[in-house]
C-alpha atoms as a PDB file:
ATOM      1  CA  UNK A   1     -54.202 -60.590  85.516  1.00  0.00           C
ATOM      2  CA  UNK A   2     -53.040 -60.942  81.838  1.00  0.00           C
ATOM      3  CA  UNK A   3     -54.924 -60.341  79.023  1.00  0.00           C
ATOM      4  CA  UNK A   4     -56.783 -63.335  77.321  1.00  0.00           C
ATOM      5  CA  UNK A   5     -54.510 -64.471  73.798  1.00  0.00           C
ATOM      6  CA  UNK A   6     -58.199 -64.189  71.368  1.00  0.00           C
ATOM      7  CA  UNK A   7     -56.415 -66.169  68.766  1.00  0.00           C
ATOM      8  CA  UNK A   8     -55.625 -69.208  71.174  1.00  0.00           C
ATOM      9  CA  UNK A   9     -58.932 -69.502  72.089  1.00  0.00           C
ATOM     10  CA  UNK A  10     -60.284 -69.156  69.007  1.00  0.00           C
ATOM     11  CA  UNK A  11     -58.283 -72.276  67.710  1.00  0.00           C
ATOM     12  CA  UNK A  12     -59.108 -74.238  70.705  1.00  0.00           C
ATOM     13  CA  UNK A  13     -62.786 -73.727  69.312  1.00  0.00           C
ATOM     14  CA  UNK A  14     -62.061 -75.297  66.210  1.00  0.00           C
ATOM     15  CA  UNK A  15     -60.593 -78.000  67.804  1.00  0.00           C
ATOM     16  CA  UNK A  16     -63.416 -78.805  69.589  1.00  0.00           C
ATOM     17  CA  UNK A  17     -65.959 -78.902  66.969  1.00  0.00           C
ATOM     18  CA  UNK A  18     -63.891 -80.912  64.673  1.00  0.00           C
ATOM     19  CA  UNK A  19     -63.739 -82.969  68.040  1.00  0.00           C
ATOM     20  CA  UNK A  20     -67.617 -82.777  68.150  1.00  0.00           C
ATOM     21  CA  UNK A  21     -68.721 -83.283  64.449  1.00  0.00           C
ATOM     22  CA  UNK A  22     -65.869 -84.949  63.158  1.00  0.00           C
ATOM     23  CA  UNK A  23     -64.374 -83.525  59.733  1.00  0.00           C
ATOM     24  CA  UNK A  24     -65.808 -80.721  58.025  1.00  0.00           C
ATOM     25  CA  UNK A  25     -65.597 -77.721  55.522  1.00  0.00           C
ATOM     26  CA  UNK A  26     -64.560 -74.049  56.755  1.00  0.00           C
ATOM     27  CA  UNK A  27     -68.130 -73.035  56.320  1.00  0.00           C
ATOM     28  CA  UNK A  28     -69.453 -75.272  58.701  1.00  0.00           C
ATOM     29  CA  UNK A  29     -66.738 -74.671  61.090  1.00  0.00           C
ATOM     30  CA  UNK A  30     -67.062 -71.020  60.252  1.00  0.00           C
ATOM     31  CA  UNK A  31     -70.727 -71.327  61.643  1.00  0.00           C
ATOM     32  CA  UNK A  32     -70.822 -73.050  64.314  1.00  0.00           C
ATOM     33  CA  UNK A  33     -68.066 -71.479  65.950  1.00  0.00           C
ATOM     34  CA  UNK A  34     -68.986 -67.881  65.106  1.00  0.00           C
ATOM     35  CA  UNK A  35     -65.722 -67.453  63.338  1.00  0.00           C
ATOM     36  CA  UNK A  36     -65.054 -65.317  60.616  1.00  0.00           C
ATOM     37  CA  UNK A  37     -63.909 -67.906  57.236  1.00  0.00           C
ATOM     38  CA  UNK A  38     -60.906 -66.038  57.094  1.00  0.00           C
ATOM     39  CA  UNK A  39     -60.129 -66.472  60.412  1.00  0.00           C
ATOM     40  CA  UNK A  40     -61.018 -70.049  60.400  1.00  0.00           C
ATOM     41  CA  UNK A  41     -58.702 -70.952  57.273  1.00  0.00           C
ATOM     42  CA  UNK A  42     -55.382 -68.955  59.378  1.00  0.00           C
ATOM     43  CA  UNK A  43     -56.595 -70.935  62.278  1.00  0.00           C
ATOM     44  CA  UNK A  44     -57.143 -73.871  60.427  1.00  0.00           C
ATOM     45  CA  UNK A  45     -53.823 -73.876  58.851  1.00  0.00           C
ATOM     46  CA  UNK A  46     -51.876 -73.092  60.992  1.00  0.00           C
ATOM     47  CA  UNK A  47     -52.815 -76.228  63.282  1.00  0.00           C
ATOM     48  CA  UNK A  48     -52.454 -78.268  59.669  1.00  0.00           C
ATOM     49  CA  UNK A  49     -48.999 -77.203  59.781  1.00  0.00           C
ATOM     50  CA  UNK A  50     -48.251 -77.888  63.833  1.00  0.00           C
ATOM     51  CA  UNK A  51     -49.906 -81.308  63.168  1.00  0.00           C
ATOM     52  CA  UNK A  52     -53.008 -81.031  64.428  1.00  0.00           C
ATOM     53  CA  UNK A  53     -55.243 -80.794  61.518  1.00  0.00           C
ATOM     54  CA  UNK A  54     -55.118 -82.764  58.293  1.00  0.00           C
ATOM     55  CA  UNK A  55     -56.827 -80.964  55.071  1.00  0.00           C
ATOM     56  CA  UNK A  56     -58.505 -83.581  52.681  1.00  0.00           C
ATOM     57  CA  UNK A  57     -58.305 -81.672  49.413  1.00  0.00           C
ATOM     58  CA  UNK A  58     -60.746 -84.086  47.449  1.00  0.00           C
ATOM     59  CA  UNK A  59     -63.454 -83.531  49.642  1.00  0.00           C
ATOM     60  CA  UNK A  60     -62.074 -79.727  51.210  1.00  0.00           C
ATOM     61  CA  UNK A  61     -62.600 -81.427  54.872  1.00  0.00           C
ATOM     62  CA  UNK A  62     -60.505 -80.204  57.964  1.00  0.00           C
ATOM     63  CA  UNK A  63     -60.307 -83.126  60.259  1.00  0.00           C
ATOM     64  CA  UNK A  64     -58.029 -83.737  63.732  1.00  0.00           C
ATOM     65  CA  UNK A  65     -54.918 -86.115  63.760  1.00  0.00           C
ATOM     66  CA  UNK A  66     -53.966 -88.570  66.518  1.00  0.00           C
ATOM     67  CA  UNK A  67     -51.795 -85.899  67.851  1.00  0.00           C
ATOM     68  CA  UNK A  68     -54.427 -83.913  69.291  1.00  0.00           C
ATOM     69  CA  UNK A  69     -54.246 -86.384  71.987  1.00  0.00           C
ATOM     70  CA  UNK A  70     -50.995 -85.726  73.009  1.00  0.00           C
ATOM     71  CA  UNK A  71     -53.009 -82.445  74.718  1.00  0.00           C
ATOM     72  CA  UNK A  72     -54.310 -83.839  77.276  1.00  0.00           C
ATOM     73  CA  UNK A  73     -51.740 -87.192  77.608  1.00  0.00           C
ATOM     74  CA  UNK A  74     -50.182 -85.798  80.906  1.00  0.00           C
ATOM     75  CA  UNK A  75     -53.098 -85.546  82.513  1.00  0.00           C
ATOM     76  CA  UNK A  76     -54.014 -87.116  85.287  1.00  0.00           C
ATOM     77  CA  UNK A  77     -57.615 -88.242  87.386  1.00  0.00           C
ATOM     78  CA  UNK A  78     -55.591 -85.889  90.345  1.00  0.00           C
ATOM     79  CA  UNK A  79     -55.092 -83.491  87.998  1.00  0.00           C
ATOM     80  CA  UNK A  80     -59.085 -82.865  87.353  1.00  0.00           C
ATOM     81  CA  UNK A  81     -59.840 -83.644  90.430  1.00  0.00           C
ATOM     82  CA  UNK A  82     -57.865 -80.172  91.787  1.00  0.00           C
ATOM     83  CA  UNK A  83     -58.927 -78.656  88.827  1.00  0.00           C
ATOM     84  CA  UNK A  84     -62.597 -78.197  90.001  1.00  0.00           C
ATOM     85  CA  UNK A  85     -61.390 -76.273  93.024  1.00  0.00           C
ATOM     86  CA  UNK A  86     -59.708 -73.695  91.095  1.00  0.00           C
ATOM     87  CA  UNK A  87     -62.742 -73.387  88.386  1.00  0.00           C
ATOM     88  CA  UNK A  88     -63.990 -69.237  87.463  1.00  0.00           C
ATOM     89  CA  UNK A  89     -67.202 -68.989  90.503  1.00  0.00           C
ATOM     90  CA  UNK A  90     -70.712 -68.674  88.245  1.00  0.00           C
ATOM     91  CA  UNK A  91     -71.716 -66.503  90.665  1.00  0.00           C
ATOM     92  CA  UNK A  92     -69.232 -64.173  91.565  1.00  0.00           C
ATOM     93  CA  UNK A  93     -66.967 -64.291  88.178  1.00  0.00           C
ATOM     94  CA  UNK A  94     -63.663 -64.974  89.875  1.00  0.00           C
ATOM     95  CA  UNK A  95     -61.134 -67.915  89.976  1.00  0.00           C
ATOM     96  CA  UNK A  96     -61.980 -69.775  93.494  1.00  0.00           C
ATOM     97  CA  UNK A  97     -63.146 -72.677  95.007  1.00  0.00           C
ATOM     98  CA  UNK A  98     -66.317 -72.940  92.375  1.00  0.00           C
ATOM     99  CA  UNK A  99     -68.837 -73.341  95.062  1.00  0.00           C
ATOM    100  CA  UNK A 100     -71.512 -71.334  95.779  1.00  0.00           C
ATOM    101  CA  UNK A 101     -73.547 -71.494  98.772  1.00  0.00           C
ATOM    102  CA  UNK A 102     -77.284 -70.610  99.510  1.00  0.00           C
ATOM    103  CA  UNK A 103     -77.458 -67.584 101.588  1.00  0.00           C
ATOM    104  CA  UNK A 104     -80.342 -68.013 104.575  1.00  0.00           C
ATOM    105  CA  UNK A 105     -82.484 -65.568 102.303  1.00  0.00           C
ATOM    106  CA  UNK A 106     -82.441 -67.994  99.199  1.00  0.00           C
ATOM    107  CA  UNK A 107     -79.988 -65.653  97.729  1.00  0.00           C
ATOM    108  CA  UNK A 108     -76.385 -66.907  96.107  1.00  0.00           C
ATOM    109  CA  UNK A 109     -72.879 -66.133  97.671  1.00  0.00           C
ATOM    110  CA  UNK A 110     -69.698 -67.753  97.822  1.00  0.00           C
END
């Protein structure tokens, strides 16, 4: 398996909170992602300059753009509907069929 890319990850957390709380200052962001404010202004800009974050300078606001929804426009309800199967197991930490079944003691498996 390859190894997780942090910094991806890391700016689809911003994205989601500015999805979640609408527009707001690195500090905030910074916070409630866990981020270092460093790391959240590189982040941050460099989604400004892709086009997925606009910077309001008056107010020093990050907000999203309409393009953030061109993420998720190929999507389709067949599309989610496989992606459950292929979900990472809560139980058993691996990439399955995201079931788990009671055992006949009570106890988890998949």
């Amino acid at each position: 398996m390859h190894r997780n890319v942090r910094a991806l990850s890391r700016g689809l957390a911003l994205i989601g909170e500015l999805n979640a709380s609408g527009p707001s200052n690195v500090v905030q962001l910074a916070k409630r992602t866990g981020l270092n404010r460093t790391t959240c202004y590189r982040l941050l800009d460099t989604l400004r300059e892709d086009g997925y974050v606009t910077f309001d300078e008056m107010n020093a606001l990050f907000g999203l753009t309409p393009q953030v929804r061109t993420l998720s426009e190929g999507v389709s309800s067949r599309d989610l509907s496989t992606r459950r199967r292929f979900q990472r197991c809560s139980v058993c930490s691996t990439r399955s069929h995201g079931r788990a079944i009671l055992g006949s003691s009570n106890s988890v498996r998949c």
